[in-house]
N, C-alpha and C. Protein backbone atom coordinates (compact mmCIF):
# COMPACT_ATOMS: atom_id res chain seq x y z
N UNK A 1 -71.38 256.53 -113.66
CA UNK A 1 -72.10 256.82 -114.89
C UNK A 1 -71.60 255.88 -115.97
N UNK A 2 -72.42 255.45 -116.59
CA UNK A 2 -72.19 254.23 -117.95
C UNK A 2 -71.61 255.15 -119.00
N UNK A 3 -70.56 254.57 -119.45
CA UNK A 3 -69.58 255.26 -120.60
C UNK A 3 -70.61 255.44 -121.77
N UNK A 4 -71.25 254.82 -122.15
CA UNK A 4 -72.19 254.75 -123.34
C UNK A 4 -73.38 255.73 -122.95
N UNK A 5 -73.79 257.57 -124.10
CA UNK A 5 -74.38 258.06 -122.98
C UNK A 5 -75.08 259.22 -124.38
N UNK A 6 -75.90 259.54 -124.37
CA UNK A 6 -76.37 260.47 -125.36
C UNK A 6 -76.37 261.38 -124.71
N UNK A 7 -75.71 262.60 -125.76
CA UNK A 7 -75.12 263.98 -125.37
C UNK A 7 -76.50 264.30 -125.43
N UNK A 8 -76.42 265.49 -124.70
CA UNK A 8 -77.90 266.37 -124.62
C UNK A 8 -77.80 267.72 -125.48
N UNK A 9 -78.79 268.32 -125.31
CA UNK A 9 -78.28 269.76 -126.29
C UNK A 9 -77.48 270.48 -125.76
N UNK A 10 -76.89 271.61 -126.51
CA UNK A 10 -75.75 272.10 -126.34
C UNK A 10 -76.48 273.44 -125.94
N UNK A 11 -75.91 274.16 -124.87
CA UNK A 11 -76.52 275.69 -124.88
C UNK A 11 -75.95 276.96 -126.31
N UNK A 12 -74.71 275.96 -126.78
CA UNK A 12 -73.75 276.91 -127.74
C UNK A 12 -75.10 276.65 -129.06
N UNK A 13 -75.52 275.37 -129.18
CA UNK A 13 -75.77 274.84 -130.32
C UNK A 13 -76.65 275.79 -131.04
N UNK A 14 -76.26 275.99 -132.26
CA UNK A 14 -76.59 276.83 -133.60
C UNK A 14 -77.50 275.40 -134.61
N UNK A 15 -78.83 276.73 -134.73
CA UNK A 15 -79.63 275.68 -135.63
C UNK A 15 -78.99 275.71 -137.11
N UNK A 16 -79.07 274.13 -137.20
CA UNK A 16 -78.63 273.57 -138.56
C UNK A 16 -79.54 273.70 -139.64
N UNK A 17 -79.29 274.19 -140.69
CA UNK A 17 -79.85 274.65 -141.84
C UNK A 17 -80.81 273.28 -141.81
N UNK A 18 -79.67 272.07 -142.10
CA UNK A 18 -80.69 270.42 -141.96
C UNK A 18 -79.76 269.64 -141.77
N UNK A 19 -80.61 268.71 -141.16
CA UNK A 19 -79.77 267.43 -139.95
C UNK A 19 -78.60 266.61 -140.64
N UNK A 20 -77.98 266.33 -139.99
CA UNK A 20 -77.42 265.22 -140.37
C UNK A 20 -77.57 263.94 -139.80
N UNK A 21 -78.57 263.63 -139.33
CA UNK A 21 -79.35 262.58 -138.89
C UNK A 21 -78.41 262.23 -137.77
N UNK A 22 -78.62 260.59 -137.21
CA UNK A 22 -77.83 260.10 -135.88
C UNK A 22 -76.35 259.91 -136.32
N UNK A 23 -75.70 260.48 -135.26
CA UNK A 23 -74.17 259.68 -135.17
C UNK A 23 -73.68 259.10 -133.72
N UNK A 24 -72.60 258.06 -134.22
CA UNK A 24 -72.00 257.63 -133.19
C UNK A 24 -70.98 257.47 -132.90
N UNK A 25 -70.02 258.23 -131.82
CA UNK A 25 -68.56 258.22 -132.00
C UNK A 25 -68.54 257.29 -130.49
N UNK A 26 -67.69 256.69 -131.52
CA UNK A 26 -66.72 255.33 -130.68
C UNK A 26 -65.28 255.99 -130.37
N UNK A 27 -64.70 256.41 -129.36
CA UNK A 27 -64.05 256.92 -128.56
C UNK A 27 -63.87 256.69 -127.17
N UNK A 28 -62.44 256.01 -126.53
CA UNK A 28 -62.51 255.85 -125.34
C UNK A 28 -62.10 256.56 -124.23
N UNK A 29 -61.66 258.03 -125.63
CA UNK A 29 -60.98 259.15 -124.68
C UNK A 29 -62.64 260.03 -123.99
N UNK A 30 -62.65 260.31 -122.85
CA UNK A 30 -63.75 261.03 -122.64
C UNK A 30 -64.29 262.66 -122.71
N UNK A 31 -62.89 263.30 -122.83
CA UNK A 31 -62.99 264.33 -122.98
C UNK A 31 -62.98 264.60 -124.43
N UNK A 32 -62.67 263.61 -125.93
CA UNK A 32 -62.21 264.04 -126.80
C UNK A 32 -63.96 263.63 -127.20
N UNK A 33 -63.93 262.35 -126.89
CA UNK A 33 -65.34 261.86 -127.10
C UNK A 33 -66.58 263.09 -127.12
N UNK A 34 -66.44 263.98 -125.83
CA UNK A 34 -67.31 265.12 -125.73
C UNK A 34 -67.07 266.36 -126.49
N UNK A 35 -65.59 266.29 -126.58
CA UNK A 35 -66.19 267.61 -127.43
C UNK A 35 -66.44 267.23 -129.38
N UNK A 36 -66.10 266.22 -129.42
CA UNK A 36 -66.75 265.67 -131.00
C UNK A 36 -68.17 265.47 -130.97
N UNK A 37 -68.78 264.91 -130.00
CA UNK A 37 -70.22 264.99 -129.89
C UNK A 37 -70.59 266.38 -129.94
N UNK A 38 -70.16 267.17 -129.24
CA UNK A 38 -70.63 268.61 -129.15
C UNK A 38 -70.26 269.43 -130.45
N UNK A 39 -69.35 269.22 -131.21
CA UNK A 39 -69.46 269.50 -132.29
C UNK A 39 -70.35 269.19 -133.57
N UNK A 40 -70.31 267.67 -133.10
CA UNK A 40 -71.44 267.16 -134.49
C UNK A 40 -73.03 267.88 -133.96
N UNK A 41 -73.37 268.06 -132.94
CA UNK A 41 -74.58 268.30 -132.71
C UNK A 41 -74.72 269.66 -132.94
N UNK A 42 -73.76 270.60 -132.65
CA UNK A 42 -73.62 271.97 -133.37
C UNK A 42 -73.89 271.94 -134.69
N UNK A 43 -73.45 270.69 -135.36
CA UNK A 43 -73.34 271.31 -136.87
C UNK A 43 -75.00 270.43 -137.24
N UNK A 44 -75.80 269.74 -136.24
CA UNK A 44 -76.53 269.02 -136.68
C UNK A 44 -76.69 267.53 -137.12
N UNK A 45 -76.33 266.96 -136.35
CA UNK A 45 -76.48 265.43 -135.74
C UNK A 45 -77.43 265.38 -134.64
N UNK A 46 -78.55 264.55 -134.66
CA UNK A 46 -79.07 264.56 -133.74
C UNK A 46 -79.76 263.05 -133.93
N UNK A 47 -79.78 261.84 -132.77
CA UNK A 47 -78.95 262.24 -132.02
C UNK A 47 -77.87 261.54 -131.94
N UNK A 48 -76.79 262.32 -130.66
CA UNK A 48 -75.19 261.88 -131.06
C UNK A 48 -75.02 260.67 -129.72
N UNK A 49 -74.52 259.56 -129.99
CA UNK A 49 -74.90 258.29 -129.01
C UNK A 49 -72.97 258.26 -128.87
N UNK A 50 -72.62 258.25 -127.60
CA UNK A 50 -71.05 258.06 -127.31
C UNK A 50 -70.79 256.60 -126.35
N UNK A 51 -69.52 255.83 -127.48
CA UNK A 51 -69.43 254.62 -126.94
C UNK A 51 -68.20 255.19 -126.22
N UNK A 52 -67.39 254.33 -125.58
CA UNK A 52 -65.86 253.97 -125.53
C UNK A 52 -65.33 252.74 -125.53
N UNK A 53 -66.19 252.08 -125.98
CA UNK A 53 -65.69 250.24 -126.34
C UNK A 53 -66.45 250.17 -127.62
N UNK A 54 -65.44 248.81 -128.22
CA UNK A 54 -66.51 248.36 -129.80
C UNK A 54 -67.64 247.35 -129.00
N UNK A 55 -67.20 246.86 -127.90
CA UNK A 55 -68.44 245.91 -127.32
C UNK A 55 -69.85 247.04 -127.07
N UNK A 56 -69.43 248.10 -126.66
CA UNK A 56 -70.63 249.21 -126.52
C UNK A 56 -71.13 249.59 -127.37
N UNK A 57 -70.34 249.87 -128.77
CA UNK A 57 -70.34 250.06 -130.00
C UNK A 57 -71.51 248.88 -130.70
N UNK A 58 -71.01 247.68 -130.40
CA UNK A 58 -71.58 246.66 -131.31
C UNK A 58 -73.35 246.95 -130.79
N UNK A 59 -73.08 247.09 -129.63
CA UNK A 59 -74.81 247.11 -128.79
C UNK A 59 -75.71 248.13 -130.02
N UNK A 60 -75.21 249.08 -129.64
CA UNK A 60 -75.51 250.37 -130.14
C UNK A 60 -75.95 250.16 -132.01
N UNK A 61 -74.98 249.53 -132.79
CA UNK A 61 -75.74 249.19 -134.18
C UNK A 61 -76.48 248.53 -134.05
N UNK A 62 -76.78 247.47 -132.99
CA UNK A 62 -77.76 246.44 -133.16
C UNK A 62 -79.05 247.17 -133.11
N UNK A 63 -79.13 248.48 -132.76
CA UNK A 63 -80.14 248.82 -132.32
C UNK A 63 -80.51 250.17 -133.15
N UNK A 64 -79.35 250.48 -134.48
CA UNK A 64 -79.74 251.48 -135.50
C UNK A 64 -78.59 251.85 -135.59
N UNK A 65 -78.27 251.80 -137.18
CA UNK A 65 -76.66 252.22 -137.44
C UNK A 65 -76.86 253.82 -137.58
N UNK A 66 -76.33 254.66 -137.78
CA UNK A 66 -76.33 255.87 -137.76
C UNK A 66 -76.11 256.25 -138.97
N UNK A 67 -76.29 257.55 -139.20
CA UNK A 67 -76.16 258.32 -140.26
C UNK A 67 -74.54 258.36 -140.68
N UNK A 68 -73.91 258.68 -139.24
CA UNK A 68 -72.79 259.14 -139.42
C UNK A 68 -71.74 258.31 -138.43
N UNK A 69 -70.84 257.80 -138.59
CA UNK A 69 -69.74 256.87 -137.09
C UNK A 69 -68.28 257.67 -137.72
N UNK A 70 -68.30 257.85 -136.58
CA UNK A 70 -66.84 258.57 -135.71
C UNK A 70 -65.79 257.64 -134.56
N UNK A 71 -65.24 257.28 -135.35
CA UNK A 71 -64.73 255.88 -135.05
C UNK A 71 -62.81 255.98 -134.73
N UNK A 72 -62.66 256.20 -133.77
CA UNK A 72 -61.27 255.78 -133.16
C UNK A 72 -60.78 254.33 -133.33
N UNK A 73 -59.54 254.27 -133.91
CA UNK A 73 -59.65 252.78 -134.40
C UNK A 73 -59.01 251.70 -133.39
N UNK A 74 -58.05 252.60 -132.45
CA UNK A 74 -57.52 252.12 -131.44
C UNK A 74 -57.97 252.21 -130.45
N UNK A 75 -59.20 251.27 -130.05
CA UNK A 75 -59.24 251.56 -128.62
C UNK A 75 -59.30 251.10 -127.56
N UNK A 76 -59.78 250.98 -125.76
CA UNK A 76 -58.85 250.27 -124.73
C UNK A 76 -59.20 248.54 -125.25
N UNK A 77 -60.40 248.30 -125.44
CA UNK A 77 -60.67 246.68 -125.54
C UNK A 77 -60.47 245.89 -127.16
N UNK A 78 -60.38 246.76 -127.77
CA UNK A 78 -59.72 246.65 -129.26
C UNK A 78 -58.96 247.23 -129.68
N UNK A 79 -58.38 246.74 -131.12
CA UNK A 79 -57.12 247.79 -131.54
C UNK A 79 -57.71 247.43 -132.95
N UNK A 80 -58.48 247.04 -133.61
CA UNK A 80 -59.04 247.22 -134.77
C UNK A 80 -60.12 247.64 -135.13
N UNK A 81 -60.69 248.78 -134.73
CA UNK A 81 -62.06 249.52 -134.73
C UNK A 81 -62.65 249.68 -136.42
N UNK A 82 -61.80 249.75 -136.88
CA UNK A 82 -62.36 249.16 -138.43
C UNK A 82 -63.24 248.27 -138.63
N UNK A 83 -63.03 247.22 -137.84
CA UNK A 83 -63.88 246.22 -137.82
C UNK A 83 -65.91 246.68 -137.52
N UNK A 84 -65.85 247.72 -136.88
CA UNK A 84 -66.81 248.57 -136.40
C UNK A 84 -67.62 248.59 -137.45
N UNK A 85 -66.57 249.61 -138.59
CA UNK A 85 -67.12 250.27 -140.08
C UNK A 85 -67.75 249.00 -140.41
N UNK A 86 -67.00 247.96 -140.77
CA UNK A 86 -67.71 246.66 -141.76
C UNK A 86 -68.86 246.79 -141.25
N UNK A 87 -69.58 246.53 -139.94
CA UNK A 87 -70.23 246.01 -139.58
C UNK A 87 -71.39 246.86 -139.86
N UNK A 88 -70.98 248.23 -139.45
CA UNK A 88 -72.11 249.54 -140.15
C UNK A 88 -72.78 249.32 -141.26
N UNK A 89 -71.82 249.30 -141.91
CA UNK A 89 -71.98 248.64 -143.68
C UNK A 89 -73.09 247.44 -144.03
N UNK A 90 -72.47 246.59 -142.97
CA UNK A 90 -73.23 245.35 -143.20
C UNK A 90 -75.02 245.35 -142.36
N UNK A 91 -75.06 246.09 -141.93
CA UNK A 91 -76.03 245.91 -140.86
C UNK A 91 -76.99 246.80 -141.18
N UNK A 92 -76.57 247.96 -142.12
CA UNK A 92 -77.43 249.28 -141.97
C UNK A 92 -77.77 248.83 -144.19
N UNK A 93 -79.09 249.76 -143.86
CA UNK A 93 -79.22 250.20 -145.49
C UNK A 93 -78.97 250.83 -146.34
N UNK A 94 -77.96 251.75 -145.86
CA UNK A 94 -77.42 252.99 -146.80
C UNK A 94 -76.44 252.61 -145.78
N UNK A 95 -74.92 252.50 -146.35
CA UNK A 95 -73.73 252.76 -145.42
C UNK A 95 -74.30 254.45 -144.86
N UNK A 96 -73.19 254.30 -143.58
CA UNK A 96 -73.02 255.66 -143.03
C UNK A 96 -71.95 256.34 -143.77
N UNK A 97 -72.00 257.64 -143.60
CA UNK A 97 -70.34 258.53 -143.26
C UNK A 97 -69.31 258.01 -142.63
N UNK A 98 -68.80 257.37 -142.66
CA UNK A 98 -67.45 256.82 -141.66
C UNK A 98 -65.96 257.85 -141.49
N UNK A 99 -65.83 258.75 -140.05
CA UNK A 99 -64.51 258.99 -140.06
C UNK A 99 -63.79 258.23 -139.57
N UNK A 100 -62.70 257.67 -139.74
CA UNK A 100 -61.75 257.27 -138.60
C UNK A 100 -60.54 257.56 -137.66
N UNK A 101 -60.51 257.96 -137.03
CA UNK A 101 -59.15 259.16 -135.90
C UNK A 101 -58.35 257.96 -135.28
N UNK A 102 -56.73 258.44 -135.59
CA UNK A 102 -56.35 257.92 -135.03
C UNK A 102 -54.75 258.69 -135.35
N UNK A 103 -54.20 258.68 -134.27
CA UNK A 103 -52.83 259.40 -134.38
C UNK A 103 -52.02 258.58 -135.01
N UNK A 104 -52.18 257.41 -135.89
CA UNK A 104 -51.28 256.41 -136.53
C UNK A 104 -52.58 255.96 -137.54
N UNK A 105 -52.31 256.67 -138.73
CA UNK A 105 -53.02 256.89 -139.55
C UNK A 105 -52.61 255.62 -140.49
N UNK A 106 -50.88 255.35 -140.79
CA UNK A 106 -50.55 253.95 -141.44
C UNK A 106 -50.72 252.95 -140.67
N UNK A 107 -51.14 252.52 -139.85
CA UNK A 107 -51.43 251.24 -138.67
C UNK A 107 -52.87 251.07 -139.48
N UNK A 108 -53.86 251.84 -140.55
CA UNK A 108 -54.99 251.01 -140.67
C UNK A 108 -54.62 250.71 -141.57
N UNK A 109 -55.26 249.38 -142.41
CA UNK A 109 -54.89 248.73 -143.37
C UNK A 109 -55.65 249.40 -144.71
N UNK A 110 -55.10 249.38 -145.96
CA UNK A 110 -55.97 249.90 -146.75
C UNK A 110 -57.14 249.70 -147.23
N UNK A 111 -57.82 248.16 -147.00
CA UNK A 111 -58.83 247.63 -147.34
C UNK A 111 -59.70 248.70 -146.43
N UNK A 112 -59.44 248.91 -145.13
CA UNK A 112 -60.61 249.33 -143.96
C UNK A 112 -60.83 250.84 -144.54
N UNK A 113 -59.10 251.73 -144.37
CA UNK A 113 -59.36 252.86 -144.85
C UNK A 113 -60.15 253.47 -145.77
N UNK A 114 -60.38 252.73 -147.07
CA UNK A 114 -61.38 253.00 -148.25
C UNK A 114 -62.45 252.80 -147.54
N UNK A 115 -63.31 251.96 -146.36
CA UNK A 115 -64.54 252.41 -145.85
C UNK A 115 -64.72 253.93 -145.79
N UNK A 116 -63.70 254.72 -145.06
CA UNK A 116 -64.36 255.61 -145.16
C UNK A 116 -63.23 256.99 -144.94
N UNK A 117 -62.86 257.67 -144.30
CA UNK A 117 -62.24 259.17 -144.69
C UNK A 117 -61.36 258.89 -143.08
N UNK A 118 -60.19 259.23 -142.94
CA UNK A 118 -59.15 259.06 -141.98
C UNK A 118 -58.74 260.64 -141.63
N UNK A 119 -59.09 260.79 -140.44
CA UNK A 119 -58.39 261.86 -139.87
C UNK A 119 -57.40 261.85 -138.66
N UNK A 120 -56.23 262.47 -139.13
CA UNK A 120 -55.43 262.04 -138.08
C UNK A 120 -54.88 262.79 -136.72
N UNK A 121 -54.99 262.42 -135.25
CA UNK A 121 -55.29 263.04 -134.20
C UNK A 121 -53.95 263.93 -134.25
N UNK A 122 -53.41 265.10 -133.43
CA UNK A 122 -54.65 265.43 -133.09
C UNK A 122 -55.65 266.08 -133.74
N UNK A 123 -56.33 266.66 -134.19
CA UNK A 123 -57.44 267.08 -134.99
C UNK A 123 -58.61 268.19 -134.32
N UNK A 124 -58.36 269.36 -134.79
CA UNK A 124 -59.56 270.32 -134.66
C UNK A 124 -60.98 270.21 -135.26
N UNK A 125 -61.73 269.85 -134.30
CA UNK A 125 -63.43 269.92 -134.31
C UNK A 125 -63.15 270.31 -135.44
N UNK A 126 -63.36 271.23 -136.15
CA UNK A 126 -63.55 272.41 -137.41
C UNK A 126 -63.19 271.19 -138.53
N UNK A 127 -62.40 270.89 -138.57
CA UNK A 127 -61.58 270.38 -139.53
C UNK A 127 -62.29 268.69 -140.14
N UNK A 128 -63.26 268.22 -138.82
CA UNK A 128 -63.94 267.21 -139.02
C UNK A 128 -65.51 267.36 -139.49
N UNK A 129 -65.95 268.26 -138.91
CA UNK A 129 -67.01 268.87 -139.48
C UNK A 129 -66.81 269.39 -140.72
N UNK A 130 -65.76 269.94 -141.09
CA UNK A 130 -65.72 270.34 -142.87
C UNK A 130 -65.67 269.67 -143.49
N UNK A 131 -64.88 268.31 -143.06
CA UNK A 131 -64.52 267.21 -143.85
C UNK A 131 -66.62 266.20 -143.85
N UNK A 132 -67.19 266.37 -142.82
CA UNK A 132 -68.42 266.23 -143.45
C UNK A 132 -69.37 266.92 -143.84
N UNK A 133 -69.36 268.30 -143.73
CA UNK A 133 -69.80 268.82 -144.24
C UNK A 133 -69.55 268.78 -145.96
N UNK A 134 -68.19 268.68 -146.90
CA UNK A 134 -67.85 267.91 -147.57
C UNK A 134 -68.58 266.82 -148.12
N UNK A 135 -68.43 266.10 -147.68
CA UNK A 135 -68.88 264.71 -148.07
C UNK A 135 -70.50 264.27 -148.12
N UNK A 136 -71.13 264.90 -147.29
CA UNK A 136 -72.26 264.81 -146.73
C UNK A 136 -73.47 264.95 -148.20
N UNK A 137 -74.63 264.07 -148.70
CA UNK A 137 -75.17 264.38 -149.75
C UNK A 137 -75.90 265.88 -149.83
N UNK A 138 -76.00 266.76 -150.76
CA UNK A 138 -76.13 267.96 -150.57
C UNK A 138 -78.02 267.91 -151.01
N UNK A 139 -79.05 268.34 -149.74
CA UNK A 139 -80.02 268.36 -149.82
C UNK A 139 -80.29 269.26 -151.15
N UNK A 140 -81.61 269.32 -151.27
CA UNK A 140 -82.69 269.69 -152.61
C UNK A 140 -82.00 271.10 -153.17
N UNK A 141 -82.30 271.99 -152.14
CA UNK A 141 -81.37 272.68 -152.76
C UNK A 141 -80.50 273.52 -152.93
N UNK A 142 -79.19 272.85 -152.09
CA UNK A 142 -78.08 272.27 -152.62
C UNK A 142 -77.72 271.90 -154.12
N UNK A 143 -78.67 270.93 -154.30
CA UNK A 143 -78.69 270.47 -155.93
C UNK A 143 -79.11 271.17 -156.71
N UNK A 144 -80.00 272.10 -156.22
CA UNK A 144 -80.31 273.01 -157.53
C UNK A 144 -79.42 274.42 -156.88
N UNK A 145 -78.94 274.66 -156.58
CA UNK A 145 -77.98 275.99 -156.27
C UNK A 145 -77.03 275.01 -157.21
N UNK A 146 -76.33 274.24 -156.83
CA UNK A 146 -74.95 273.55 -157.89
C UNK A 146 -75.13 274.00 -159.00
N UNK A 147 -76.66 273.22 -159.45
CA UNK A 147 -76.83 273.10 -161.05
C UNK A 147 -76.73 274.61 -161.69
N UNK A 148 -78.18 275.31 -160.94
CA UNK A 148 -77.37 276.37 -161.29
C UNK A 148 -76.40 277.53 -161.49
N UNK A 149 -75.43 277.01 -160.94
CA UNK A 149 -73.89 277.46 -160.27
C UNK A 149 -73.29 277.29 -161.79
N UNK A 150 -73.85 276.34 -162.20
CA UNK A 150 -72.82 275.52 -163.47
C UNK A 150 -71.45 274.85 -163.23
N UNK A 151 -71.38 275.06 -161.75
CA UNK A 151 -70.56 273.60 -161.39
C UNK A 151 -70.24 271.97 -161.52
């Protein structure tokens, strides 16, 4: 089976209030790879495209950057997966969400880190999904619940 592989639906999966459009986690671990896909698609990613190389990776933007990249920065055929983010950036029309995982959180440089939000392994599903759920622009209304929150 080709490492590069779109998760299918989840039988757990809970409908999402609203999408969070495509993501793509670059991960060469396979089991960690799956259950982050299975999480983002729980919370509403659809759909979730899994590399385990930046060469699989690079294919994959050429062909639509995602909403969202989940990006291991160390991985077997690279050790600078940052390089990934730029390219998101550069390639797509709205940057994505960028996380980046990696159990050596000072090994990225600070220029890359400001792409985008660093979580460091090991790391509970929960904890990555809050962190975009967080970040994530808050639909219509969202914006009007805030406003009138008086937040």
């Amino acid at each position: 089976m080709p490492s590069t592989q779109q998760v299918g639906k989840s039988a757990r999966k809970r409908k999402a209030l609203r999408t969070l459009g495509p993501a793509l986690v670059v991960e060469d671990d396979g089991l960690v790879a799956m259950d982050i896909a299975e999480a983002l698609q729980e919370a509403g990613a659809e759909p979730v495209v899994i590399c385990a190389s930046v060469a699989e990776a690079m294919v994959q933007l050429e062909i639509a950057v995602p909403s969202l990249l989940v990006l291991d920065v160390h991985l077997a055929d690279r050790d600078d997966g940052w390089a990934l983010a730029e390219l998101a950036i550069q390639l797509g029309e709205s940057p994505p969400l960028i996380v980046f995982t990696t159990a050596t959180p000072s090994s990225i440089p600070a220029s890359a880190a400001d792409l985008g939000h660093v979580l460091a392994k090991p790391f509970q599903t929960e904890a990555l999904i809050a962190l975009i759920e967080k970040e994530r622009p808050a639909g219509l209304f969202g914006r009007i619940r805030h406003a009138l929150s008086g937040q």
